[in-house]
PDB file of N, CA and C in Angstrom:
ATOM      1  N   UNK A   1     201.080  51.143 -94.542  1.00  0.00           N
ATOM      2  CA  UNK A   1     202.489  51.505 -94.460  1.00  0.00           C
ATOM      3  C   UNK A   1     203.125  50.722 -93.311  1.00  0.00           C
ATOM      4  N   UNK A   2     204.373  49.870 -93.199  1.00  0.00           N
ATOM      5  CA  UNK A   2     205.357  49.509 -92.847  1.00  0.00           C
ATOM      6  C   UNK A   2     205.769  50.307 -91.745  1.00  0.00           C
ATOM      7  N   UNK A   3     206.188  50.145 -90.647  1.00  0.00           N
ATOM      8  CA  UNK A   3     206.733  50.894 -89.835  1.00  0.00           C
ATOM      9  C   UNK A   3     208.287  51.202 -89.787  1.00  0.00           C
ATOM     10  N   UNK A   4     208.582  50.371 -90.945  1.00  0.00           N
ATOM     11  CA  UNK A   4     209.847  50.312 -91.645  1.00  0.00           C
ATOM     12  C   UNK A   4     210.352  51.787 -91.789  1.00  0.00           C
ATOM     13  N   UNK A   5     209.306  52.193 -93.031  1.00  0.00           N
ATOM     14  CA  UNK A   5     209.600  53.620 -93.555  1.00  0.00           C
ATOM     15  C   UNK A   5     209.858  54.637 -92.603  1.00  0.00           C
ATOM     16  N   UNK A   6     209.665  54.282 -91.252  1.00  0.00           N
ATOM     17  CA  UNK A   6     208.986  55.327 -90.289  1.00  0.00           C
ATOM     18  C   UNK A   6     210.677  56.006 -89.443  1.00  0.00           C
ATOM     19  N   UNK A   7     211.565  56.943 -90.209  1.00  0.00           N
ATOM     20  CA  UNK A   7     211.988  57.222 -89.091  1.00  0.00           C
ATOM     21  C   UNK A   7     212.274  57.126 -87.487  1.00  0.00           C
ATOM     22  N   UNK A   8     213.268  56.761 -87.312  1.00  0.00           N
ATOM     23  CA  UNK A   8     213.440  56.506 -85.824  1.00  0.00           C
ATOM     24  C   UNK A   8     212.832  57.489 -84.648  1.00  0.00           C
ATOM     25  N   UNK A   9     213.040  58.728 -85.172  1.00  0.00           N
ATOM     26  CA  UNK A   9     212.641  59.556 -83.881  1.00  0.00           C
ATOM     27  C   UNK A   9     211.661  59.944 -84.137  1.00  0.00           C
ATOM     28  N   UNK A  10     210.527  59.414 -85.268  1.00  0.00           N
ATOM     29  CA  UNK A  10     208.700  59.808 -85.798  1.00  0.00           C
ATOM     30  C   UNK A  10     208.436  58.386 -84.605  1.00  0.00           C
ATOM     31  N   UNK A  11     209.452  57.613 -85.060  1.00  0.00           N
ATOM     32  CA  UNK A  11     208.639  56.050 -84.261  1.00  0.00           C
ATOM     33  C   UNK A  11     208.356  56.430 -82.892  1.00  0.00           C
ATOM     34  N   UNK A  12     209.995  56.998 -82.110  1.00  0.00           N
ATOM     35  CA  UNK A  12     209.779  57.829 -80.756  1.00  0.00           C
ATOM     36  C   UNK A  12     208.716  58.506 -80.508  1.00  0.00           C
ATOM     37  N   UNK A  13     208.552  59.117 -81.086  1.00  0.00           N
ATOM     38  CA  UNK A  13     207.782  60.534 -81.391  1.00  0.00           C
ATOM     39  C   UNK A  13     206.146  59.532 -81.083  1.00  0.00           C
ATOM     40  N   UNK A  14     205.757  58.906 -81.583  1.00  0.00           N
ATOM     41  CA  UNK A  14     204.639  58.053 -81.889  1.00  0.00           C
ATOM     42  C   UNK A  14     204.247  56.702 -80.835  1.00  0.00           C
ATOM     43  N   UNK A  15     205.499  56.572 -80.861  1.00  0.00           N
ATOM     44  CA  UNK A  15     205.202  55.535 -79.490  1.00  0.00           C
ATOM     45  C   UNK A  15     205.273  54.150 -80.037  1.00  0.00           C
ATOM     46  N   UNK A  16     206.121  53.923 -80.953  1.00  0.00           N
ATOM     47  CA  UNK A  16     206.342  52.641 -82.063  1.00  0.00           C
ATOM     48  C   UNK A  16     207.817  52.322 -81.528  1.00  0.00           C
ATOM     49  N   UNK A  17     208.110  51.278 -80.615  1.00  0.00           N
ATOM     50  CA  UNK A  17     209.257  50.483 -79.749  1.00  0.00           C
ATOM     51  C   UNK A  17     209.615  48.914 -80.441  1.00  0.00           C
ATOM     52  N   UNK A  18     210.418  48.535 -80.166  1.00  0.00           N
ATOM     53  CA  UNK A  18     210.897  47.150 -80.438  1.00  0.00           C
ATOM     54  C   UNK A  18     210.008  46.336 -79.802  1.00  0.00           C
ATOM     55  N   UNK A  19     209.565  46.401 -78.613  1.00  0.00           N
ATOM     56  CA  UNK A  19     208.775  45.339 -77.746  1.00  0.00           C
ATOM     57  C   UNK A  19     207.353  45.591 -78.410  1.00  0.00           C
ATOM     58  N   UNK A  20     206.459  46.433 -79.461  1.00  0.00           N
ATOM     59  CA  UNK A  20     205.574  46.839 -79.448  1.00  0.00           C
ATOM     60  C   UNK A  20     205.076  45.666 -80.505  1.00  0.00           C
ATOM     61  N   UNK A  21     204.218  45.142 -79.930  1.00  0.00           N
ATOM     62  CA  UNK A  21     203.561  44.052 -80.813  1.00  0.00           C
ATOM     63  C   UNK A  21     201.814  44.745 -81.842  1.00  0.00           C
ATOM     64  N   UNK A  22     202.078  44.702 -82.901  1.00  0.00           N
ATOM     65  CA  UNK A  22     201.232  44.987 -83.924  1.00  0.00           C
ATOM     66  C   UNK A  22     200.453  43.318 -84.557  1.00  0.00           C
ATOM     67  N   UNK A  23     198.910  43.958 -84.175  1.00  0.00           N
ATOM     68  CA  UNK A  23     197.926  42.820 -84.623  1.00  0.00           C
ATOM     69  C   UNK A  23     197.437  42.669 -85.807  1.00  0.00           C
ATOM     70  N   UNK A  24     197.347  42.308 -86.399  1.00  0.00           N
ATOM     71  CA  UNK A  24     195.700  42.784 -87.930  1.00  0.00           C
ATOM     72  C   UNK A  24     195.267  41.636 -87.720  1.00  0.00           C
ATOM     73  N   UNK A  25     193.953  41.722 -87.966  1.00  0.00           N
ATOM     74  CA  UNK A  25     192.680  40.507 -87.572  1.00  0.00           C
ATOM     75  C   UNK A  25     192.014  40.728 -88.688  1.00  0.00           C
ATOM     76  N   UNK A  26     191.174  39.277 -88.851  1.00  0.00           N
ATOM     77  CA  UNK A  26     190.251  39.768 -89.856  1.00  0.00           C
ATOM     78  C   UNK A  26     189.088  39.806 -88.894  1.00  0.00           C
ATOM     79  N   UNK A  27     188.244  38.398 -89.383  1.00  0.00           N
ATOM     80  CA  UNK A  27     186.740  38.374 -88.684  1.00  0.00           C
ATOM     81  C   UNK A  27     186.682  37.181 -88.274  1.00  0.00           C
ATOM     82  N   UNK A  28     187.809  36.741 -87.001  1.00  0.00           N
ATOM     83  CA  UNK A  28     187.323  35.354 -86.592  1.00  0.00           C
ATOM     84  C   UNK A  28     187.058  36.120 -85.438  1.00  0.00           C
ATOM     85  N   UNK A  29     186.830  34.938 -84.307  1.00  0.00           N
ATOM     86  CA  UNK A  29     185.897  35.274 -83.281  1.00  0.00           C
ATOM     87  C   UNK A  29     186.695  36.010 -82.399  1.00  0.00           C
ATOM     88  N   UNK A  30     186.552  36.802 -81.241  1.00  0.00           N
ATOM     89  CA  UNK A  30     187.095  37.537 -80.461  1.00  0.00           C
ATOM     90  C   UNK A  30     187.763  36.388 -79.382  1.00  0.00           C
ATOM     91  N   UNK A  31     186.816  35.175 -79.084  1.00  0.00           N
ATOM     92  CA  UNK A  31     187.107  34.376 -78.130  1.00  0.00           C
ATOM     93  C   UNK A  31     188.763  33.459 -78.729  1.00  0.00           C
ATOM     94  N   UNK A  32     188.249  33.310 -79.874  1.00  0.00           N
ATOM     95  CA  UNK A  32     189.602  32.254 -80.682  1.00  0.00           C
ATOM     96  C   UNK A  32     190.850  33.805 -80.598  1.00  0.00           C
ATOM     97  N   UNK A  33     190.392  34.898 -81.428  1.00  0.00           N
ATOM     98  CA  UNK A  33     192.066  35.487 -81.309  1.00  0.00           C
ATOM     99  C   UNK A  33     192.656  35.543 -79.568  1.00  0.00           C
ATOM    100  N   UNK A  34     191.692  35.756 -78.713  1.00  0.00           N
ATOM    101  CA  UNK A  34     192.527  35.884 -77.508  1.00  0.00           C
ATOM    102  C   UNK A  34     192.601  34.669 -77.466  1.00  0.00           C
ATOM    103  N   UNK A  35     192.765  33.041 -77.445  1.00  0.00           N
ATOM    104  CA  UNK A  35     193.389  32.192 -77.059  1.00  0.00           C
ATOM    105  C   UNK A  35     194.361  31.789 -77.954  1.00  0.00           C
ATOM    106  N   UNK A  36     194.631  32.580 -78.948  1.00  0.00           N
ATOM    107  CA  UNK A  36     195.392  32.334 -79.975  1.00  0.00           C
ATOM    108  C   UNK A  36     196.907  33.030 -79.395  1.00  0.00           C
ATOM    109  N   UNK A  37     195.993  34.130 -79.175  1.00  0.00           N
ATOM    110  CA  UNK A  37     197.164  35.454 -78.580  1.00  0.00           C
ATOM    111  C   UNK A  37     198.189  34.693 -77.312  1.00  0.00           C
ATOM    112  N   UNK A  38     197.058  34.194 -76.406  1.00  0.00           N
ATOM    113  CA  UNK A  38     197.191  33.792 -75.068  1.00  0.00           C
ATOM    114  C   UNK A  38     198.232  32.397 -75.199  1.00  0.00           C
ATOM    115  N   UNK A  39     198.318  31.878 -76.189  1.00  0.00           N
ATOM    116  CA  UNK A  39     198.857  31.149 -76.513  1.00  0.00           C
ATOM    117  C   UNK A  39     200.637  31.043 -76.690  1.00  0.00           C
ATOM    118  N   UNK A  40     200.046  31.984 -77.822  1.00  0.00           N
ATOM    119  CA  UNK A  40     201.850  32.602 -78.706  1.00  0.00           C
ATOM    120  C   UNK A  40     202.667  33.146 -77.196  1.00  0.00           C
ATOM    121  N   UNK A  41     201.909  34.166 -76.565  1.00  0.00           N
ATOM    122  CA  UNK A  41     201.934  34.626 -75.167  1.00  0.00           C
ATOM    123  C   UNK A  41     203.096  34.086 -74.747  1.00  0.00           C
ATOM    124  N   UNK A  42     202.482  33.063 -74.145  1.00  0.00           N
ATOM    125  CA  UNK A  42     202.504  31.850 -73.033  1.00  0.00           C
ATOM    126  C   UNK A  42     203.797  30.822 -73.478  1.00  0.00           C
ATOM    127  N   UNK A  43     203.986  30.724 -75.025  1.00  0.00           N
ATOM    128  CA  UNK A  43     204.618  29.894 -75.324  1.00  0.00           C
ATOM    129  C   UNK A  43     206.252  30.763 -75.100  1.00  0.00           C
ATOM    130  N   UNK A  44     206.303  31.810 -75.581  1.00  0.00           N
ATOM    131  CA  UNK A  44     207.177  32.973 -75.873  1.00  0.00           C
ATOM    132  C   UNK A  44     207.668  33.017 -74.652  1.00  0.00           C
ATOM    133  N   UNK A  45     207.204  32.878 -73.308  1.00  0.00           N
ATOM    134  CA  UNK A  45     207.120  33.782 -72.176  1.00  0.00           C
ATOM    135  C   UNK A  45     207.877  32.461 -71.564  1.00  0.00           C
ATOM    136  N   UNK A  46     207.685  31.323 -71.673  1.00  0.00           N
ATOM    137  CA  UNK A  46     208.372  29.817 -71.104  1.00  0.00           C
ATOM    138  C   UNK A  46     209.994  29.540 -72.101  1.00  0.00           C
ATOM    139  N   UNK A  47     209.742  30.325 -73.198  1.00  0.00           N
ATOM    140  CA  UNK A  47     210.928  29.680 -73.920  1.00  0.00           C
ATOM    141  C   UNK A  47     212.074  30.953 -73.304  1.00  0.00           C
ATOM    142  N   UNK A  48     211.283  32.262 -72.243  1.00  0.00           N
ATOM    143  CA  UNK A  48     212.554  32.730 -71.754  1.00  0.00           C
ATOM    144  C   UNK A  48     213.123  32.397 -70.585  1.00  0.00           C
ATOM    145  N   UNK A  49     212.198  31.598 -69.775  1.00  0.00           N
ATOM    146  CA  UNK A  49     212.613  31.453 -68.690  1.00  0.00           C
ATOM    147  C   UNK A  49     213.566  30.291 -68.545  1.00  0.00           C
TER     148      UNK A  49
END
């Protein structure tokens, strides 16, 4: 389920925010998603400054 469907004050209620970043992984390595992560991160974090 979508967090779409989710009522605004269930989302409150739940702890589901605008800033709240949602993952799904499959089965690559733990080392590659965190430099993957660390990446998007990093890139995101320079294009505000």
């Amino acid at each position: 389920m979508t967090h779409n469907a989710i009522p605004e004050s269930e989302k409150r209620r739940i702890g589901i925010t605008k800033s709240l970043i949602r993952l799904s992984v499959g089965i690559e390595s733990v080392a590659d998603l965190l430099t993957d992560l660390g990446q998007a991160l990093n890139s995101m974090y320079s294009k505000t400054r």
